[in-house]
Protein backbone atom coordinates (compact mmCIF):
# COMPACT_ATOMS: atom_id res chain seq x y z
CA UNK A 1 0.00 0.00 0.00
CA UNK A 2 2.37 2.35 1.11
CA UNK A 3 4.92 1.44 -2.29
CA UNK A 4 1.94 1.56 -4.38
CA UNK A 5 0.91 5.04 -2.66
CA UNK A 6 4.15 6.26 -3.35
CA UNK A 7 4.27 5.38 -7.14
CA UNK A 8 1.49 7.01 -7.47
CA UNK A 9 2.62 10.61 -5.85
CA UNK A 10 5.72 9.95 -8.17
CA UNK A 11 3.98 9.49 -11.13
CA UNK A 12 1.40 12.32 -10.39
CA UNK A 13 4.71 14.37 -9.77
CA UNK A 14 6.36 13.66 -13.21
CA UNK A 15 2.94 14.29 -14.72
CA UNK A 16 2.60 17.65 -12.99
CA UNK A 17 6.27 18.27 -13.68
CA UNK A 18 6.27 17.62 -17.53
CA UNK A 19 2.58 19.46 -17.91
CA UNK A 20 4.46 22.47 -16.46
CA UNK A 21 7.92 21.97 -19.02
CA UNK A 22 5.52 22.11 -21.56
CA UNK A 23 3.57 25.12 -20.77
CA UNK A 24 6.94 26.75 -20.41
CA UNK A 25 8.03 25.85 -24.05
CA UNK A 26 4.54 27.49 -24.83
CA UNK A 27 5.71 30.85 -27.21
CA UNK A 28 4.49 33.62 -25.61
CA UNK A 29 2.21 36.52 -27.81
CA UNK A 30 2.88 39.52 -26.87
CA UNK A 31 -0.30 42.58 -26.61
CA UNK A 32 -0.43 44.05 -29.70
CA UNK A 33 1.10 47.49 -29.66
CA UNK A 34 -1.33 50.53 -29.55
CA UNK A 35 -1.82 54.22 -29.43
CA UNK A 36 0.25 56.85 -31.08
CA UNK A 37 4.15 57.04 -31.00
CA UNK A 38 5.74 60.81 -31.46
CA UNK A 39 9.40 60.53 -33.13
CA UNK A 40 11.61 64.10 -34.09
CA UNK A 41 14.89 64.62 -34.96
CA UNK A 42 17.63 64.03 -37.45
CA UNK A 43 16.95 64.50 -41.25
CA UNK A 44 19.20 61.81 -41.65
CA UNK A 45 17.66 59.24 -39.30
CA UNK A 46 13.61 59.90 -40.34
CA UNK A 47 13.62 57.73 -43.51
CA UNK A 48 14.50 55.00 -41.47
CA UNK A 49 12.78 55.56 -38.81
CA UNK A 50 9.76 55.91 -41.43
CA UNK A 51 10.28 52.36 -42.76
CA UNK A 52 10.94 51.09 -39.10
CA UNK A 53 7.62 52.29 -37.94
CA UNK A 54 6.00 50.98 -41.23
CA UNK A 55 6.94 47.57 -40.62
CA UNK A 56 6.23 47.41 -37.39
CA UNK A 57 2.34 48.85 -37.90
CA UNK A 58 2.37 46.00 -39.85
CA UNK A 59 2.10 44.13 -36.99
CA UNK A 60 0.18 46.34 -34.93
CA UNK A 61 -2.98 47.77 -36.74
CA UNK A 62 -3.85 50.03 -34.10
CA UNK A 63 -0.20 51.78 -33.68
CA UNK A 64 0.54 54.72 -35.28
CA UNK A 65 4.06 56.16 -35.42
CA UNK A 66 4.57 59.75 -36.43
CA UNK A 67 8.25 60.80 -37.57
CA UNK A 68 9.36 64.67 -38.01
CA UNK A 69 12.71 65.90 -38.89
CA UNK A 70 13.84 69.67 -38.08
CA UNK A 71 17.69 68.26 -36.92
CA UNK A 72 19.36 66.17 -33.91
CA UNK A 73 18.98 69.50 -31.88
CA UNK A 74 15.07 69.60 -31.98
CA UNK A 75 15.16 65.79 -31.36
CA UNK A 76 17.09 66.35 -28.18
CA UNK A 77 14.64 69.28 -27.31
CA UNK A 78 11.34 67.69 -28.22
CA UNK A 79 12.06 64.75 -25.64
CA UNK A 80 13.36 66.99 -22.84
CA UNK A 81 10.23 68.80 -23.01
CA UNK A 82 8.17 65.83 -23.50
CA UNK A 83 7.15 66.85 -26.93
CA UNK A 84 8.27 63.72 -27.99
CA UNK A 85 8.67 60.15 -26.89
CA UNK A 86 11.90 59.34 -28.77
CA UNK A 87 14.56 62.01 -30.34
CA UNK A 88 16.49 61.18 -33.67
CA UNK A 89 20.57 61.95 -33.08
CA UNK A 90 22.74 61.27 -35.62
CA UNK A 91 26.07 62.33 -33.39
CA UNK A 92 27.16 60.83 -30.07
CA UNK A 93 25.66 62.34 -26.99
CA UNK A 94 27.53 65.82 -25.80
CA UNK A 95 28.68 66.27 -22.86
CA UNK A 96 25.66 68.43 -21.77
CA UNK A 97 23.34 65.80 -22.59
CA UNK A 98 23.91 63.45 -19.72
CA UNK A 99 20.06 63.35 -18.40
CA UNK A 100 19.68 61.27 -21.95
CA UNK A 101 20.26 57.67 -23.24
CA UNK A 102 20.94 56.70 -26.32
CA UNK A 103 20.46 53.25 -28.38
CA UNK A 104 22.53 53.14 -31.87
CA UNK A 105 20.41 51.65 -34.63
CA UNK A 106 23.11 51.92 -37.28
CA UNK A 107 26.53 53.25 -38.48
CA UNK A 108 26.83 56.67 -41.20
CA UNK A 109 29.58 58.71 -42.35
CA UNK A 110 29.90 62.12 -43.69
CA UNK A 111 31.34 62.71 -47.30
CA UNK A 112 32.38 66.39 -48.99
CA UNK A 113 30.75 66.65 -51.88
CA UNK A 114 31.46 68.19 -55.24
CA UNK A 115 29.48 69.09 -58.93
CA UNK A 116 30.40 66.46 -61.06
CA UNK A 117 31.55 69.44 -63.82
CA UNK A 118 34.10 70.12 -61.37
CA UNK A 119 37.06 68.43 -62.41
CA UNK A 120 38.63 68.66 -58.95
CA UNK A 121 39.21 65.26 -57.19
CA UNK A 122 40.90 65.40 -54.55
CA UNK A 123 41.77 67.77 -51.31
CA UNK A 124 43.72 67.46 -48.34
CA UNK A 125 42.01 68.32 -44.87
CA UNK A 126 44.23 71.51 -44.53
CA UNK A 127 42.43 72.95 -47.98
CA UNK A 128 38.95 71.94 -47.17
CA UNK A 129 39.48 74.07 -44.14
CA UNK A 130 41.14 76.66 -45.78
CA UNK A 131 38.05 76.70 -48.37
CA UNK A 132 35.46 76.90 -45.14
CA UNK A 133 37.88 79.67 -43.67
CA UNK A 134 37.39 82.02 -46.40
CA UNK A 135 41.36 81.61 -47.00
CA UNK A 136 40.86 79.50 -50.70
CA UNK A 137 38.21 81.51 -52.48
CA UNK A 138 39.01 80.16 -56.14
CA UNK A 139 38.92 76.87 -57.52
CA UNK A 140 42.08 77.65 -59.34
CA UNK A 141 44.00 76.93 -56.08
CA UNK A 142 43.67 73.84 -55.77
CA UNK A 143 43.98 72.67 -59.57
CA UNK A 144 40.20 74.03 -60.68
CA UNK A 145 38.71 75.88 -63.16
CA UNK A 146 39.09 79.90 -62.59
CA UNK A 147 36.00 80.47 -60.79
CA UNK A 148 35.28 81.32 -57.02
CA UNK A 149 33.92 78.94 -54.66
CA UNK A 150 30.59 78.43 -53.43
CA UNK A 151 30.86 77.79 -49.67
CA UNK A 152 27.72 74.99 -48.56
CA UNK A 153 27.49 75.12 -44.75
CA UNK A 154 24.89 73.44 -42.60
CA UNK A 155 22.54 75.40 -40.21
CA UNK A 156 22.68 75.65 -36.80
CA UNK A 157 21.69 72.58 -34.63
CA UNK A 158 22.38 69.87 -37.63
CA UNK A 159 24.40 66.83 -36.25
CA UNK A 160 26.17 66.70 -39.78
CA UNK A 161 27.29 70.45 -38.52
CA UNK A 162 28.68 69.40 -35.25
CA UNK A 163 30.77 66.43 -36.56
CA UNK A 164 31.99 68.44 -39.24
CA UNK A 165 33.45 71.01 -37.40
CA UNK A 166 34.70 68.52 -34.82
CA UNK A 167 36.62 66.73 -37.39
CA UNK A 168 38.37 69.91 -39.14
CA UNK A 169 39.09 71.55 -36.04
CA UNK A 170 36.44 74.24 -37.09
CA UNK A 171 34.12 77.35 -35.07
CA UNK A 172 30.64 77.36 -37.06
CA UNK A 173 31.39 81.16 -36.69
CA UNK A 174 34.89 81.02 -38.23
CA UNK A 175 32.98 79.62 -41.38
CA UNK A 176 32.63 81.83 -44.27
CA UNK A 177 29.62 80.35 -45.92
CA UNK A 178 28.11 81.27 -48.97
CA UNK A 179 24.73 79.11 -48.30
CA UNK A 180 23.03 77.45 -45.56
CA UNK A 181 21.32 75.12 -45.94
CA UNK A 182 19.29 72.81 -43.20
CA UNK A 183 19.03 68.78 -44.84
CA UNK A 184 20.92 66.44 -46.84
CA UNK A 185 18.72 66.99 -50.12
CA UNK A 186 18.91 70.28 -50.15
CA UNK A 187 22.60 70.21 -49.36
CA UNK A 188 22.63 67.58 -52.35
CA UNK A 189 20.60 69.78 -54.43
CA UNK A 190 22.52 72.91 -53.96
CA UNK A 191 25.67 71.00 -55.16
CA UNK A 192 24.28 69.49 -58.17
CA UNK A 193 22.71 72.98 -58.97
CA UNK A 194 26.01 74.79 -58.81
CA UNK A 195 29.05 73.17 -60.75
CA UNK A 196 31.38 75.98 -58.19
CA UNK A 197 29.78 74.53 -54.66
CA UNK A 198 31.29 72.34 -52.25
CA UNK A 199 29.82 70.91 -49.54
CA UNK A 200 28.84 67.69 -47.16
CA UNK A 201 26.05 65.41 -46.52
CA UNK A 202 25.68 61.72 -45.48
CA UNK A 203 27.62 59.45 -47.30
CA UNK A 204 24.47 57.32 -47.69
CA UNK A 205 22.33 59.59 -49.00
CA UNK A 206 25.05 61.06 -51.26
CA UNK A 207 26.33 57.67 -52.88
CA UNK A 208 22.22 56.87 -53.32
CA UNK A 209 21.60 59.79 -55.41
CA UNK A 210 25.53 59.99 -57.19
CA UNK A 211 23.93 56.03 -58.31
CA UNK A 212 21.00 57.61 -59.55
CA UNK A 213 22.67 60.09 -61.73
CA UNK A 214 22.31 62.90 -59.92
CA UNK A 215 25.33 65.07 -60.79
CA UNK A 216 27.49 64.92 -57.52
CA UNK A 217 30.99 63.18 -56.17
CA UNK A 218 32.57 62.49 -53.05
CA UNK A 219 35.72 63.43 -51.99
CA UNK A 220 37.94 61.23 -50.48
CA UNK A 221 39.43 61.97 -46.72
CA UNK A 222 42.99 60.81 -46.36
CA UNK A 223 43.42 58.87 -49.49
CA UNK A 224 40.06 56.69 -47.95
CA UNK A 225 37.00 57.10 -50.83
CA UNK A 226 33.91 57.99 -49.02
CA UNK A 227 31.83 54.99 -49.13
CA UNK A 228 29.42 53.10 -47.15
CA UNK A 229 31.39 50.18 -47.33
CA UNK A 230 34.28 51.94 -45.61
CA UNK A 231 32.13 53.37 -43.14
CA UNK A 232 31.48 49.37 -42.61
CA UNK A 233 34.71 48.44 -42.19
CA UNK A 234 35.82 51.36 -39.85
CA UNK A 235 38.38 52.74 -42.50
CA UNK A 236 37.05 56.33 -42.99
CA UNK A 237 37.15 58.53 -40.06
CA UNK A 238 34.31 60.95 -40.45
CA UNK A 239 31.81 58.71 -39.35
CA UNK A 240 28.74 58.76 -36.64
CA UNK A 241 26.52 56.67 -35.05
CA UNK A 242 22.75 57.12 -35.84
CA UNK A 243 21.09 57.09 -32.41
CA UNK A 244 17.54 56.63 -30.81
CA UNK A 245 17.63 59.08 -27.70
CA UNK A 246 14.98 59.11 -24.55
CA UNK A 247 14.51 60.83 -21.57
CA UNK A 248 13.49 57.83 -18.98
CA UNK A 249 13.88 53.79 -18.85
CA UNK A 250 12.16 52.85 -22.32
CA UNK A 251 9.07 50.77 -21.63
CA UNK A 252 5.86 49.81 -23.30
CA UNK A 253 6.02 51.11 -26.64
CA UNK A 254 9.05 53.03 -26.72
CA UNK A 255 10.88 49.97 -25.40
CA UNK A 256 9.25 47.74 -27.89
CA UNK A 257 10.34 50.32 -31.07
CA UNK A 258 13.94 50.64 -29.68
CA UNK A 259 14.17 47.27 -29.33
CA UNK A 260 12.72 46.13 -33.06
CA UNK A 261 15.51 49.01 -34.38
CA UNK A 262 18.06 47.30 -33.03
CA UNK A 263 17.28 44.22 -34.10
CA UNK A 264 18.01 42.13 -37.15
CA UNK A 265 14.59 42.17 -38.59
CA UNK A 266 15.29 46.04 -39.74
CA UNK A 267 18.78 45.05 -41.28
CA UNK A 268 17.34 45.51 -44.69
CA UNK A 269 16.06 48.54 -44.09
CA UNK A 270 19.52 50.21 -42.69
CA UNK A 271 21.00 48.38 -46.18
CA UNK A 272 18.04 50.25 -48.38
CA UNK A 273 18.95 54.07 -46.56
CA UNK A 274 22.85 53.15 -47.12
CA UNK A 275 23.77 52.76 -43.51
CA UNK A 276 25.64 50.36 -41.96
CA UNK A 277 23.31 47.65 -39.93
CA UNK A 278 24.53 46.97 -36.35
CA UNK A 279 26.89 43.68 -35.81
């Protein structure tokens, strides 16, 4: 009686235990994702961002995901002030910004860009700072046509700004600019409208549209061509992460965005803007 009992608790046991391992193996299905999600930021970042929230209202019929550009400043602002859940920065996190975090969702570098009529090729760093300085005003200079050059700079509280001038050593108020200019297509556009400008946008966005035919080249930095795939393998030096920025501990839906971003399932997306998809 008592063995009999006691065969019975074990098998009752093993029962229990295997319903349980089971149950366990069980996937689990997420809530579906709802309400509305507020992204701002980086020019560069919002197509991407776009595509990202596409796919994943895909998924989730009742989520809607709004991205605005206006620059990596206004996405650092707008989630400060709450204005929105999740800031676009396509720069590394200053040394001011310490009350945010920030999640990298790809690679990008920054290219100088010419007119294709331009038969210019090449410069070293010292003349592209020269030409932002005011101190090289003619193309002749540096082995162009006779014609004087038509400065490109970036406005104020663009990411592409800050890294620039970080990498040339450069004051934004040292720069003697003949245009400013706010996004990468209108930085492309300016360029390909003027066969005298010079100036620089994402290498992405730049070898995209040079592949389409639109009439512009990039420079090389240090003998290195500007190129995504170099931006891939770490060989060209003006380069930047593309980052998600918030305010608090990501939860709920801003948790579940970040996290889809970072994953592989958006790795042909980062491919299809010309970034460089996270190892």
């Amino acid at each position: 009686m008592i063995r009999e009992a006691a065969l019975g608790l074990s098998f009752a046991t093993l029962t229990l235990l295997a319903v349980t391992a089971f149950a366990a193996e069980e996937p689990s299905t997420a809530a579906p994702l709802s309400g509305q999600l507020t992204i701002t930021g980086a020019s560069t970042i919002a197509p991407l961002a776009s595509e990202i929230g596409k796919r994943l209202e895909e998924t989730n019929p009742d989520l809607r995901i709004d991205v605005q550009t206006g620059g990596s400043a206004r996405g650092v602002a707008d989630v400060r002030a709450g204005l929105a859940a999740i800031g676009l920065v396509s720069r590394k996190l200053k040394d001011d910004e310490t009350d945010l975090t920030a999640f990298t969702i790809a690679r990008d570098g920054v290219g100088i860009i010419l007119n294709t009529d331009n038969p210019v090729s090449v410069l070293t760093d010292e003349q592209i700072v020269d030409i932002y300085l005011g101190k090289i005003a003619n193309w002749k200079d540096v082995g162009g046509k006779d014609a004087p050059i038509t400065v490109v700079n970036k406005a104020e509280g663009r990411s592409t700004l800050d890294l620039f001038t970080h990498y040339f050593k450069l004051k934004n108020s040292d720069i003697k600019a003949s245009v400013v200019i706010g996004d990468n297509q209108q930085g492309i556009k300016t360029v390909a409208g003027n066969p005298n400008a010079i100036g620089y946008v994402s290498i992405g966005t730049a070898e995209f549209e040079a592949g389409q035919g639109t009439p512009i080249k990039l420079l090389p930095l240090k003998g290195v061509a500007a190129s995504v795939e170099n931006v891939r393998n770490e060989t060209f030096s003006l380069a930047r992460p593309l980052n998600l920025v918030v305010k608090t501990a990501p939860e709920g839906t801003v948790k579940s965005f970040i996290d889809f971003a970072q994953s592989k399932d958006v790795h042909d997306l980062v491919k299809e803007q010309f970034f460089v998809p996270l190892q």
